[in-house]
N, C-alpha and C. Protein backbone atom coordinates (compact mmCIF):
# COMPACT_ATOMS: atom_id res chain seq x y z
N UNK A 1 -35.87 38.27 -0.99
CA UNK A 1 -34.71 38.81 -1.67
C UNK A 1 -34.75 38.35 -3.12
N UNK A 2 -34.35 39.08 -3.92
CA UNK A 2 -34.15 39.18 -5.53
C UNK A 2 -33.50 37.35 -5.28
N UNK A 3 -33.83 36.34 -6.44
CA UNK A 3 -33.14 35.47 -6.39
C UNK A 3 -31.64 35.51 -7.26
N UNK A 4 -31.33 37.07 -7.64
CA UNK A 4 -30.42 37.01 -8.47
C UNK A 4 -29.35 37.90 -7.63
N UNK A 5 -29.66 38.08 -6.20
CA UNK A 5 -28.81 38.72 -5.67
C UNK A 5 -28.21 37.49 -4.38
N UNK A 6 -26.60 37.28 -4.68
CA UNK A 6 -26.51 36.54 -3.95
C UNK A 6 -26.11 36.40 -2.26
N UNK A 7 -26.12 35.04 -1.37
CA UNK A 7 -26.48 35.23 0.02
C UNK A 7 -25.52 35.83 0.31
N UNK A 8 -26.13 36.78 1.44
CA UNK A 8 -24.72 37.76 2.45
C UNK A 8 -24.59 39.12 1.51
N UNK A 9 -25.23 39.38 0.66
CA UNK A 9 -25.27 40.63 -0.41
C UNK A 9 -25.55 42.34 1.02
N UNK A 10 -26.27 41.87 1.24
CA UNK A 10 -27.35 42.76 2.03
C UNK A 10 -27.12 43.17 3.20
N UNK A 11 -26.85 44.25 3.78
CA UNK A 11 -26.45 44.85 4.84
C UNK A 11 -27.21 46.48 5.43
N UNK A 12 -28.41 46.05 5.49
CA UNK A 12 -28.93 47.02 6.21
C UNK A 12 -29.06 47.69 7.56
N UNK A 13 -29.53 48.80 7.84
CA UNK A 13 -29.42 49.42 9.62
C UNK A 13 -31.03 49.78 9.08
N UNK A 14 -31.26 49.36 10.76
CA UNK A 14 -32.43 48.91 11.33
C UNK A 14 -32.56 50.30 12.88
N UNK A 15 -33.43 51.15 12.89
CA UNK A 15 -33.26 51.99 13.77
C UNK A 15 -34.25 50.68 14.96
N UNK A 16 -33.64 51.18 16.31
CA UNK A 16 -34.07 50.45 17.11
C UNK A 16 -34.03 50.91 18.59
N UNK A 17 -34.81 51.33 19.39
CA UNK A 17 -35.12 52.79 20.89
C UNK A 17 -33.72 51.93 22.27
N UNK A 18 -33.71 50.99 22.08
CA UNK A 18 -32.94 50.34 22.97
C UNK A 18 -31.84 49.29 22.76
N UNK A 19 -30.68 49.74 22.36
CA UNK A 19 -29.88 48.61 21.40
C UNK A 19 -29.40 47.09 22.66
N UNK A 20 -29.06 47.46 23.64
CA UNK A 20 -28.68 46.46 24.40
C UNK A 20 -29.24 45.68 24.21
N UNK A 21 -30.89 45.81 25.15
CA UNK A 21 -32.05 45.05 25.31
C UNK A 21 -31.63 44.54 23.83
N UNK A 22 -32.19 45.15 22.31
CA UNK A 22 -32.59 44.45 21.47
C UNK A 22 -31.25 43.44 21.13
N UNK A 23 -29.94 43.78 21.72
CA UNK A 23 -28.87 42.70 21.13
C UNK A 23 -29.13 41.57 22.13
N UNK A 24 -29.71 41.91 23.36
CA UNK A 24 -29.38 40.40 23.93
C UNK A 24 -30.62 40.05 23.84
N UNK A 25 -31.73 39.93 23.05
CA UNK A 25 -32.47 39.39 22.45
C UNK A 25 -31.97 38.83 21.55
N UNK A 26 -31.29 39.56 20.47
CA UNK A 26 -31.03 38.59 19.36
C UNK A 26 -29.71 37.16 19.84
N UNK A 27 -29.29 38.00 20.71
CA UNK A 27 -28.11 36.69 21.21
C UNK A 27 -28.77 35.79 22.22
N UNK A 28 -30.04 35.78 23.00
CA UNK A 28 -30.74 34.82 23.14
C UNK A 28 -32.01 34.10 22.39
N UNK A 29 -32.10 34.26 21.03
CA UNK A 29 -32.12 33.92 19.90
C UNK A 29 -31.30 32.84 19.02
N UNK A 30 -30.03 33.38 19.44
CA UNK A 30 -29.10 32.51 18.69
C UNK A 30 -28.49 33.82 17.86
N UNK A 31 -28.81 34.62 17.25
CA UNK A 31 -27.99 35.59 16.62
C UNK A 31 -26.82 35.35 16.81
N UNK A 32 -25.66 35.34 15.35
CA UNK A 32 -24.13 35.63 15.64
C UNK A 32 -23.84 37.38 15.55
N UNK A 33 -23.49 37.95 17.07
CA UNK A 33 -23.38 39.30 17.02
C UNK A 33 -21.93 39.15 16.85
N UNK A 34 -21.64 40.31 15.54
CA UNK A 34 -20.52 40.29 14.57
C UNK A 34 -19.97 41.96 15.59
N UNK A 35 -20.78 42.53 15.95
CA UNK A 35 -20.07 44.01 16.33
C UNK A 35 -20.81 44.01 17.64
N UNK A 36 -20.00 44.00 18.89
CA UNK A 36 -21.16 44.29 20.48
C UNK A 36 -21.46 45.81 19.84
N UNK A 37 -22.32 45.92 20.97
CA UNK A 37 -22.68 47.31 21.08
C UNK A 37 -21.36 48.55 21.11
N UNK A 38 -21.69 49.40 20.57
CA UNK A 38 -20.72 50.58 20.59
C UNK A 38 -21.05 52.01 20.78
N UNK A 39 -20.73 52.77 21.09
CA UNK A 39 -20.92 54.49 21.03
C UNK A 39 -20.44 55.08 19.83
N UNK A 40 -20.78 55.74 18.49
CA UNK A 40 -20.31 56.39 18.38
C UNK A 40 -20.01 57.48 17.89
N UNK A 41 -18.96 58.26 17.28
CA UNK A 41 -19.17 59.91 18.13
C UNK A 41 -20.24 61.06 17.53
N UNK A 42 -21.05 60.65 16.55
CA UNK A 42 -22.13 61.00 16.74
C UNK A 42 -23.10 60.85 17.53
N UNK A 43 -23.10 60.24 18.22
CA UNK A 43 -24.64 60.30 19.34
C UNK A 43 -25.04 59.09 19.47
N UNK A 44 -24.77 58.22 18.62
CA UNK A 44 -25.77 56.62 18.38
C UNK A 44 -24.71 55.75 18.89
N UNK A 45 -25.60 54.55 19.11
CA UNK A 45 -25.36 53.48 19.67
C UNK A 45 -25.53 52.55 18.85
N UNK A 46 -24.63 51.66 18.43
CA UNK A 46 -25.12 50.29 17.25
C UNK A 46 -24.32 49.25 17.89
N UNK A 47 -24.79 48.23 17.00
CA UNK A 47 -24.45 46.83 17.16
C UNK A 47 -24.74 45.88 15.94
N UNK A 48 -24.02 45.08 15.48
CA UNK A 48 -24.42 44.35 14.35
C UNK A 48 -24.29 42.57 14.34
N UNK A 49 -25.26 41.79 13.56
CA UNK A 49 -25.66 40.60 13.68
C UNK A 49 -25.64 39.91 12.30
N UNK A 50 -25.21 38.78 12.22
CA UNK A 50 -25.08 38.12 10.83
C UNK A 50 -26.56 37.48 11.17
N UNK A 51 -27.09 37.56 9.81
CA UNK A 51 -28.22 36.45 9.84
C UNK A 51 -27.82 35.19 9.22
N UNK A 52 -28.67 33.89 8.96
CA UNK A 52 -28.68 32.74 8.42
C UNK A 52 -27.92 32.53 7.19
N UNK A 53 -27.85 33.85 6.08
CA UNK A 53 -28.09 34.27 4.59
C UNK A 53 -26.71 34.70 4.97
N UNK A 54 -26.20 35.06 5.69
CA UNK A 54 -24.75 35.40 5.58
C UNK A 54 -24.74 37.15 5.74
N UNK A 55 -26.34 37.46 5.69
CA UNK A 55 -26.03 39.02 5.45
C UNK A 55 -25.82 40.01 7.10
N UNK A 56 -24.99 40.76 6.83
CA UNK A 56 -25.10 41.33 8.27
C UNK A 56 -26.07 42.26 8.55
N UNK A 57 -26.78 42.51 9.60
CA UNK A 57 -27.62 43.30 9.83
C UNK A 57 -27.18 44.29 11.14
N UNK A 58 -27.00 45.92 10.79
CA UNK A 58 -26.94 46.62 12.08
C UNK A 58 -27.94 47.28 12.15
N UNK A 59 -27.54 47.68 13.94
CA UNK A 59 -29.01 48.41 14.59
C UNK A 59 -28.24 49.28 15.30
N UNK A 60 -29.22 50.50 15.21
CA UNK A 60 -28.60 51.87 16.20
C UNK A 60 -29.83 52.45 16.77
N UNK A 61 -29.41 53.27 17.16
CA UNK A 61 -30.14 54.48 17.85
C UNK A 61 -30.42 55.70 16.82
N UNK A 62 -29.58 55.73 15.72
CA UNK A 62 -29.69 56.89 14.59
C UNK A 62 -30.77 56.71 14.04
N UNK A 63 -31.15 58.22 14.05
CA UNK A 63 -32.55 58.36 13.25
C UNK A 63 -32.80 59.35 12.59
N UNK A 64 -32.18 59.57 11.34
CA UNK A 64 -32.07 60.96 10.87
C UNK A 64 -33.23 61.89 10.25
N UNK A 65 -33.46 62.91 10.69
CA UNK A 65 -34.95 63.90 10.40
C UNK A 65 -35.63 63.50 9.26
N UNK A 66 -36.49 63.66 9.48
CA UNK A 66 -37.15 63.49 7.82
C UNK A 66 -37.42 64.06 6.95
């Protein structure tokens, strides 16, 4: 990360085929999951995780065309 951008700045989504599995990985990890898993009403499934840095990180099922 830029050293001029400061911690917890950063909040990206991470596409990911299986969100459960991958959250209770990160919560047997240690991950602090900030959002359980959810539906929603578009089609996807997410969940989101603070990392170390303070930044949150979510993950879904969305994967928009290319």
């Amino acid at each position: 990360m830029n050293s001029s951008s400061p911690s917890g700045s950063a909040s990206p989504f991470v596409y990911v085929a299986d969100v459960d599995a991958h959250c209770a990985r990160a919560r047997a990890a240690g991950a602090a999951i900030v959002m359980e898993p959810y539906n929603t009403e578009y089609g996807s499934r997410n969940y989101a995780a603070r990392d170390l840095e303070g930044n949150v990180w979510s993950f879904g099922t969305y994967r928009p065309a290319p």
